[in-house]
Protein backbone atom coordinates (compact mmCIF):
# COMPACT_ATOMS: atom_id res chain seq x y z
CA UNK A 1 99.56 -42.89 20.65
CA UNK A 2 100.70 -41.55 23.89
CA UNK A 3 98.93 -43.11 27.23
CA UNK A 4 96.38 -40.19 28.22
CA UNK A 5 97.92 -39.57 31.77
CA UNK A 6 98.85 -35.75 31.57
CA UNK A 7 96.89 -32.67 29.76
CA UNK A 8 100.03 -32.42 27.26
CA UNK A 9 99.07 -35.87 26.13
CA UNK A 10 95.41 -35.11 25.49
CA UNK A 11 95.75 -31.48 23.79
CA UNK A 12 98.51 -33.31 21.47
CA UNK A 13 96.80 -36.22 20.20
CA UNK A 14 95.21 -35.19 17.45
CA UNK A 15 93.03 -38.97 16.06
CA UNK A 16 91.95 -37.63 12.68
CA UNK A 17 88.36 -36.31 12.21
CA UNK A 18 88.93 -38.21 8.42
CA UNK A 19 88.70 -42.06 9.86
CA UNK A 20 86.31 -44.03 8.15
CA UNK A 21 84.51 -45.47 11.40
CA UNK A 22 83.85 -43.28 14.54
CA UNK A 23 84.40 -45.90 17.04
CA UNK A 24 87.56 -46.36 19.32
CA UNK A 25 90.02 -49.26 18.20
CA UNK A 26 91.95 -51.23 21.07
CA UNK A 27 94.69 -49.02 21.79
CA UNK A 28 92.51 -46.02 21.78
CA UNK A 29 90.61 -47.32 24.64
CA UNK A 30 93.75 -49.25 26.49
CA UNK A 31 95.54 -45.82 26.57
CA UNK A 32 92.70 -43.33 27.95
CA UNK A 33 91.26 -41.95 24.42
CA UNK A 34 87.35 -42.99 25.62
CA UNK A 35 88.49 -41.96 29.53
CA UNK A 36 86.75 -38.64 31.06
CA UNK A 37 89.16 -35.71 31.29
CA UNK A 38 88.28 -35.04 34.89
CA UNK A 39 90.34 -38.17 35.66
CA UNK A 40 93.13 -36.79 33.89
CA UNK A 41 92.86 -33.13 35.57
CA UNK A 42 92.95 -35.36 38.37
CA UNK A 43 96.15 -37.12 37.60
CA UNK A 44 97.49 -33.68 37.21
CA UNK A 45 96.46 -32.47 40.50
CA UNK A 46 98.06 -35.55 41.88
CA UNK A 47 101.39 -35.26 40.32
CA UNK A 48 101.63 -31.86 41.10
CA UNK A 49 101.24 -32.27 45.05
CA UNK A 50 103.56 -35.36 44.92
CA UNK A 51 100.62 -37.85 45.02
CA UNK A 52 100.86 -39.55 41.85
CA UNK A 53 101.84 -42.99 43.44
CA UNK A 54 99.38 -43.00 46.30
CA UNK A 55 98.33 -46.19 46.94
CA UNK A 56 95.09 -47.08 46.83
CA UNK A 57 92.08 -49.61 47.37
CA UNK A 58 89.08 -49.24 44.93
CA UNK A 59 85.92 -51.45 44.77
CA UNK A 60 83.43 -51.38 42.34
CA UNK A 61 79.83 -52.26 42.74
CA UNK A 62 76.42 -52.19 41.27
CA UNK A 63 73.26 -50.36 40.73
CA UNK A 64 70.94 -53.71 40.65
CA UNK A 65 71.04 -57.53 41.27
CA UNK A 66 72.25 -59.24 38.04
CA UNK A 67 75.03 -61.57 36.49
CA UNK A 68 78.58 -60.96 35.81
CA UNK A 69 79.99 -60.40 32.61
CA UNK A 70 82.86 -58.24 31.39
CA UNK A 71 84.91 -59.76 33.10
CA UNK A 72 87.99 -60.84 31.01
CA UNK A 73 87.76 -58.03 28.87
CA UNK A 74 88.44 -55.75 32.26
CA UNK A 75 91.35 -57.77 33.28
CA UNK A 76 92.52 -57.36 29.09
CA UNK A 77 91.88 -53.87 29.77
CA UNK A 78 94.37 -53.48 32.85
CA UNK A 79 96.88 -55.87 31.41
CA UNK A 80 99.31 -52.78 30.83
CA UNK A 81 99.29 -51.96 34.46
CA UNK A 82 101.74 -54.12 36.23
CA UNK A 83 101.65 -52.63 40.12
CA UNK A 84 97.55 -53.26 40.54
CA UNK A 85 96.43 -56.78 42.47
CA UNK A 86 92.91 -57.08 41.28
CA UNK A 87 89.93 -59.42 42.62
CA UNK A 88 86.54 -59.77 40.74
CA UNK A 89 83.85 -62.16 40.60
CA UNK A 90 84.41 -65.06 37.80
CA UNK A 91 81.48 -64.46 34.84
CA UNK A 92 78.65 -65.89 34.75
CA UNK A 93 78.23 -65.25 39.01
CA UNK A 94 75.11 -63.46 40.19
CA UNK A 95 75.50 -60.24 42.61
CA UNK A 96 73.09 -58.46 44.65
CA UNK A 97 72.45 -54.76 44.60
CA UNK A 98 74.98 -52.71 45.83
CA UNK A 99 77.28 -55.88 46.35
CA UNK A 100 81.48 -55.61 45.69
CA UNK A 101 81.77 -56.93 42.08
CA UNK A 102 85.98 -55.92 41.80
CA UNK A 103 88.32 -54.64 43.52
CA UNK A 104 91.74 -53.24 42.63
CA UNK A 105 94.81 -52.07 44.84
CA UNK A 106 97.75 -49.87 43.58
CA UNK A 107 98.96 -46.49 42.62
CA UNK A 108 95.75 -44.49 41.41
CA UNK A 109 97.90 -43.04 38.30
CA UNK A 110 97.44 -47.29 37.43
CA UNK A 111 93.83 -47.32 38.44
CA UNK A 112 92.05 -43.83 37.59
CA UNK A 113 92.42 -43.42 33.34
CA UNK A 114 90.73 -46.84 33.70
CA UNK A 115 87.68 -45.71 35.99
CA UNK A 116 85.83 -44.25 32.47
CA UNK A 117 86.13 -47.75 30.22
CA UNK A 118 86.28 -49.98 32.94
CA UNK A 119 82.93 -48.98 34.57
CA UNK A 120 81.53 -48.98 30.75
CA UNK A 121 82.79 -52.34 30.34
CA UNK A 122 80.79 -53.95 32.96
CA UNK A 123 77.55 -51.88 32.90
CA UNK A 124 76.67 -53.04 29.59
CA UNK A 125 78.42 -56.66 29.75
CA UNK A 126 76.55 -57.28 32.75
CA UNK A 127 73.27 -55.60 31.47
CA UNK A 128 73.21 -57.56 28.24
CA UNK A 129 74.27 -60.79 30.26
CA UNK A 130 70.68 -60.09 32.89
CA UNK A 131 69.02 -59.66 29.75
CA UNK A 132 70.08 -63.22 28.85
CA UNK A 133 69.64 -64.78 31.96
CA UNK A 134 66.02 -64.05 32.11
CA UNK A 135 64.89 -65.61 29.09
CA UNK A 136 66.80 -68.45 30.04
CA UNK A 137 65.22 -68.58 33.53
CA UNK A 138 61.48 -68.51 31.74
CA UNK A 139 62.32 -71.35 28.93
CA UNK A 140 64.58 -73.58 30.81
CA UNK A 141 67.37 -76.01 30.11
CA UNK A 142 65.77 -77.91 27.59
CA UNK A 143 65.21 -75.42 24.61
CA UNK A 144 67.51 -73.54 22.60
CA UNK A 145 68.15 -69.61 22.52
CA UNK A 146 70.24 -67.73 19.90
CA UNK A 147 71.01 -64.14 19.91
CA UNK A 148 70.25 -62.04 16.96
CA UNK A 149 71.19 -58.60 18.73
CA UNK A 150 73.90 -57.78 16.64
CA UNK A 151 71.72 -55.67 13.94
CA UNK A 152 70.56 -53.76 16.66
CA UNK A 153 73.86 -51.99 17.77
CA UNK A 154 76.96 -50.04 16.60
CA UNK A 155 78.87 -52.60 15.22
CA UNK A 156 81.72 -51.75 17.44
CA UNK A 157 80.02 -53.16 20.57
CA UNK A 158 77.93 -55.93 18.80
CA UNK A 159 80.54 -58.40 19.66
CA UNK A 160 80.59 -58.04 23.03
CA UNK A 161 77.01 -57.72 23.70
CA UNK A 162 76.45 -61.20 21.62
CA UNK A 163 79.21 -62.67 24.08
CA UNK A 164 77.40 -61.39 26.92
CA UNK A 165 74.54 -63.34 25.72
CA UNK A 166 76.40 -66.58 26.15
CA UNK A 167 77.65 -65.85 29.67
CA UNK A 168 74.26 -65.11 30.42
CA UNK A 169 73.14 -68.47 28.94
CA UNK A 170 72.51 -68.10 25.60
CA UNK A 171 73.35 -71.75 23.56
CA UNK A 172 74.26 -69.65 20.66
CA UNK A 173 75.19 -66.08 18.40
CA UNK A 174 74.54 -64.59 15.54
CA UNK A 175 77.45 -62.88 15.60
CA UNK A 176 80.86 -64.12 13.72
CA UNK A 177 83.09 -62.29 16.19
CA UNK A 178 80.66 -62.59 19.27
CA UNK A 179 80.63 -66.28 18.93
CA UNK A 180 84.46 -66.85 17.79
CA UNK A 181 85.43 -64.78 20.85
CA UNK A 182 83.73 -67.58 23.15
CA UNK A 183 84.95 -70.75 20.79
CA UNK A 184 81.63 -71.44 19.32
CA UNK A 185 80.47 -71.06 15.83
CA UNK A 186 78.00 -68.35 14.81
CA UNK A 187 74.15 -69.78 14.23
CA UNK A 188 72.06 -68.80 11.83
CA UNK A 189 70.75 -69.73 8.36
CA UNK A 190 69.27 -67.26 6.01
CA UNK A 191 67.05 -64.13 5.88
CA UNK A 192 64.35 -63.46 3.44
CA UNK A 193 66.18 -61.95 0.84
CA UNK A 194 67.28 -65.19 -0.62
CA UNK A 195 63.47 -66.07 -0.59
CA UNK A 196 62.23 -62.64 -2.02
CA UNK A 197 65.18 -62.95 -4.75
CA UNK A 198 64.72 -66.50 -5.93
CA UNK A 199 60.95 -65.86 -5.25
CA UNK A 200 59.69 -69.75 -4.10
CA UNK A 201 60.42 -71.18 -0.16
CA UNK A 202 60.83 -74.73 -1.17
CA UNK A 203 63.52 -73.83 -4.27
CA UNK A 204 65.83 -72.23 -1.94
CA UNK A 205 65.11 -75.07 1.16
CA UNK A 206 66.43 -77.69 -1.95
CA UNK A 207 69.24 -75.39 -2.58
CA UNK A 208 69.91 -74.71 1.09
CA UNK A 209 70.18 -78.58 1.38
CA UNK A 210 72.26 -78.86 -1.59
CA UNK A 211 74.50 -76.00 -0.84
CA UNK A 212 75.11 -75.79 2.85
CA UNK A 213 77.82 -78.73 4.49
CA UNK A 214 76.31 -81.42 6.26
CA UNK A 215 76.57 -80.19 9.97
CA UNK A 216 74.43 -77.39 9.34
CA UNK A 217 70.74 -77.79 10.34
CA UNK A 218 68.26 -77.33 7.78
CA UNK A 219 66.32 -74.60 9.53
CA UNK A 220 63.82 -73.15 7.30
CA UNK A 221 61.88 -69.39 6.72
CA UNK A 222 58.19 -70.07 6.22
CA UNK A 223 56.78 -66.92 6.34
CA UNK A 224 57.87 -65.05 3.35
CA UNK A 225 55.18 -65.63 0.96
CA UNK A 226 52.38 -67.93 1.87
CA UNK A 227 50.91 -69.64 5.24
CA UNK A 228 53.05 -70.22 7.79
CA UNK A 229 51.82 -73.56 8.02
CA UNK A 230 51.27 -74.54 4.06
CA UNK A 231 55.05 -73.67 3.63
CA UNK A 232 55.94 -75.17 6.64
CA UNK A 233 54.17 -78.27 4.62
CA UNK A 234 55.59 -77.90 1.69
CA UNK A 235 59.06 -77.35 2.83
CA UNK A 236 58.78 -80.63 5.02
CA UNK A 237 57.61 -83.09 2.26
CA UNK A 238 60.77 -82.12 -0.26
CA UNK A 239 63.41 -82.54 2.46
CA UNK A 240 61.93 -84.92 4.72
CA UNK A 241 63.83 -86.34 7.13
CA UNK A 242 66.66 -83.88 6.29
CA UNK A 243 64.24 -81.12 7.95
CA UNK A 244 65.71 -79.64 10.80
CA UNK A 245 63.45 -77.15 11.52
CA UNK A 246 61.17 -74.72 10.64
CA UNK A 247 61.53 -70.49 11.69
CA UNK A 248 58.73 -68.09 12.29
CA UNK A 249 59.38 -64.48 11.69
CA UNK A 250 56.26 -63.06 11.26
CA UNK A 251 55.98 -59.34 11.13
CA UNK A 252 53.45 -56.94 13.18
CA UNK A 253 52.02 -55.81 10.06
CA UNK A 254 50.64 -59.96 10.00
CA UNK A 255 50.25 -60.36 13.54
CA UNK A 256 53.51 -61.70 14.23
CA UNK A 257 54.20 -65.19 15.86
CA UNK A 258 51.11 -65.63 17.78
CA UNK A 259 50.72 -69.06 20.08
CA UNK A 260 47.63 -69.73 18.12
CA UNK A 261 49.79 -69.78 14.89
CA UNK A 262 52.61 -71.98 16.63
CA UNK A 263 50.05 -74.25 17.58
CA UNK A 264 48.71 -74.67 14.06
CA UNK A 265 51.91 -74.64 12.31
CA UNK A 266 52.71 -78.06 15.42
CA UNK A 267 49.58 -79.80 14.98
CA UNK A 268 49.53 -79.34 11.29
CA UNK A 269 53.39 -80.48 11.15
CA UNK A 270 52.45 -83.60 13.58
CA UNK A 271 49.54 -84.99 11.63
CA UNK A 272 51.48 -85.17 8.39
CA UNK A 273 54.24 -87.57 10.23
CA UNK A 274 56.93 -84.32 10.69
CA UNK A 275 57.16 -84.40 14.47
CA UNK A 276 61.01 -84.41 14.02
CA UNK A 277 60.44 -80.93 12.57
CA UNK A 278 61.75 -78.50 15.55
CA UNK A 279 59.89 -74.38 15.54
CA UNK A 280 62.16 -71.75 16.17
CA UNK A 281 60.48 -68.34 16.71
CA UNK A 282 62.15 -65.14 16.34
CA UNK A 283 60.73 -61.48 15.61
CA UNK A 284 60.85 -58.78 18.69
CA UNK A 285 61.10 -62.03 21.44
CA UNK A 286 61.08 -60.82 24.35
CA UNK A 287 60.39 -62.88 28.13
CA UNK A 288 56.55 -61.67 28.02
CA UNK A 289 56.83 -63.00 24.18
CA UNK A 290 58.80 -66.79 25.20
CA UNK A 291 56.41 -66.98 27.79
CA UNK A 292 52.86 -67.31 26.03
CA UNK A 293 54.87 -68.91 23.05
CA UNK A 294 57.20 -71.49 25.41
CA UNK A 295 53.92 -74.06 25.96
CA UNK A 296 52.36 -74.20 22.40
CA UNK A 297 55.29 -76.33 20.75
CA UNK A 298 57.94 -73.26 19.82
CA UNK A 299 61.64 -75.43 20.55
CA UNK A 300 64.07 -72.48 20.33
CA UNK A 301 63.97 -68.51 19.89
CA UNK A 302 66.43 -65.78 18.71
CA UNK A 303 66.22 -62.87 20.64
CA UNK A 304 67.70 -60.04 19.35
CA UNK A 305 66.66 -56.10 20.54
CA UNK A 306 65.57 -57.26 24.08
CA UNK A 307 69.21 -58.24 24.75
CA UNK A 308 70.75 -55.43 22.93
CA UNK A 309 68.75 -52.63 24.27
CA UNK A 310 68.56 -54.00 27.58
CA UNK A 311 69.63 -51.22 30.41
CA UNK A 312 73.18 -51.23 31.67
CA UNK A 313 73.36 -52.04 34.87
CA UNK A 314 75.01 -48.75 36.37
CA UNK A 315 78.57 -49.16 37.87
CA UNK A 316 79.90 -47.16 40.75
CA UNK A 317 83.82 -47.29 41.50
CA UNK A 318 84.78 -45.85 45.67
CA UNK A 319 88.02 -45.27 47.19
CA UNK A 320 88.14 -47.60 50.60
CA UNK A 321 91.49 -47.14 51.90
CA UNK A 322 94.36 -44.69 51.10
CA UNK A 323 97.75 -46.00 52.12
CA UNK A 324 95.73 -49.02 54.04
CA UNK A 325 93.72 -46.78 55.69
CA UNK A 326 89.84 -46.31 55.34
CA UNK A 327 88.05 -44.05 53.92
CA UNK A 328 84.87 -43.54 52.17
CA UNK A 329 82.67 -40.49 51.26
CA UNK A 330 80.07 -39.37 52.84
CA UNK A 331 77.27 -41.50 52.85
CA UNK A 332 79.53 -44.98 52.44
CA UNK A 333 81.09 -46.97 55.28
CA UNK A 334 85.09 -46.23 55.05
CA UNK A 335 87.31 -49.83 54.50
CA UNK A 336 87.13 -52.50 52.12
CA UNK A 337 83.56 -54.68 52.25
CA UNK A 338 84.26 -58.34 52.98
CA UNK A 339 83.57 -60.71 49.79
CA UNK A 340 84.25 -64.28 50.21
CA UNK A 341 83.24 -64.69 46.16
CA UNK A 342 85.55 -62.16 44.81
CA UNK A 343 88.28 -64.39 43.37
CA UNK A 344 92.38 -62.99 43.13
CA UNK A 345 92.64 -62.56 39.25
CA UNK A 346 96.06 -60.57 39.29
């Protein structure tokens, strides 16, 4: 595939309307296929008055306050493109509204096919990461959250919205790739289908025990068929000690996990001797949800649409100088904005 810097190069590539998944791969993306033709009408503009190589200085910043994530994958994204000296903040760094997130210096035929994917990148990276951050901010340091967004988006991007998760300060994914691409290992245990097939909670919490290796916690589903807080019972007294922890998913049709049913399914657990026995809620958590949930006993959550569906958080890329010199549209002061917290990444 040809790098999509000229209208030749875009009314030849022809990717094959047969592929068996719609989304772009790698090099589609690293050479312009997901870019906006404008930028490459552009480019063709450029060349054609001899201004190809202009140097510029670009700076990108946001719509809203948030956290940054994207990063790495921005700076993987630009690898290719050897003349640009690029500055960013490091992920995991809050930014005000408006404030100078990255900026990049070189020839604009370097910079412009990457304004489409780049911008992309960190609206939803840093969207997905605010998301994060504020059910972290409600529940603390001292309780866990997983993200179980992947189900809830093209698979395509489900990776890198689980990652986001963790830079926003998730403890954990569901996610194989999302959590191999930050060095963890995905968390989870099972879903109700192994209950509905085998058709008894405490038979498949044996097997679980049995079956799974020893570093995985026994986290148990007690909602599948009877009281949450007779399972939650029953699954305690066969494993004991062994019990990790028990999961309510309740659905709306039921209710769903209500603090009144987290405090039963504590107290209950308590006065039988299981205070070991950890809750984790899950089921359309969201920070209104953690927040009535967080003082009745519930130890960890996995949140899963209200991190994937969160809003992007908009991305604007300016010129500031041409050839060193500034300049801004209308409406924008002209020259680069002074950032002591962007760090030199290239």
């Amino acid at each position: 595939m040809d790098r999509m810097d000229s209208l030749h190069n875009v009314e030849k590539w022809d990717p094959k309307t047969n592929r068996r998944l719609w989304s772009a791969n790698h090099e589609e993306i690293i050479k312009g296929g997901t870019t906006d033709i404008y930028f490459v009408r552009t480019q063709e503009i450029l060349n054609h008055m001899n201004y190809g190589d202009t140097e510029v200085t670009v700076e990108i910043f946001p719509s809203r306050p948030g956290i940054m994530a994207g990063t790495e994958e921005a700076l993987g994204l630009m690898a290719d493109a050897h003349n640009l000296e690029i500055w960013a903040l490091p992920e995991g760094e809050t930014f005000d509204k408006k404030e100078v997130i990255m900026r990049i210096k070189g020839p604009y035929q370097e910079i412009g096919i990457y304004e489409t994917p780049l911008l992309g990148i960190l609206a939803s990276s840093a969207g997905w990461a605010e998301a994060a951050r504020e059910c972290r901010e409600i529940v603390g340091e001292d309780k866990q959250l997983v993200c179980f967004g992947a189900r809830h988006l093209h698979p395509a991007v489900a990776p890198v919205m689980e990652r986001a998760a963790l830079v926003g300060g998730f403890d954990g994914c569901s996610c194989i790739l999302g959590a191999k691409l930050k060095d963890q290992k995905p968390m989870g245990t099972v879903p109700h289908a192994v209950f509905l097939i085998v058709g008894d909670t405490v038979r498949v919490a044996e097997a679980y025990h049995q079956a799974m290796p020893g570093e995985a916690p026994r986290i148990i589903l007690v909602d599948t068929f009877k009281d949450e807080a007779e399972e939650a019972l029953r699954v305690a007294r066969s494993l004991d000690d062994d019990l990790a922890g028990v999961r309510l998913d309740t659905p709306s049709e039921r209710g769903g996990v209500t603090p009144g049913l987290v405090r039963e399914v504590r107290a209950r657990l308590n006065q039988e001797g299981f205070d070991h026995v950890k809750i984790l809620a899950s089921g359309g958590m969201n920070p209104d949800k953690i927040s009535r949930l967080i003082d009745e006993g519930v130890d960890a959550f996995g949140v899963g649409s209200y991190i994937a569906r969160s809003k992007a958080n908009d991305m604007t890329m300016d010129i500031k100088e041409v050839n060193g010199k500034p300049i801004a549209k209308r409406g924008r002061i002209p020259g680069i904005v002074n950032s002591e917290k962007l760090l030199k990444m290239k």
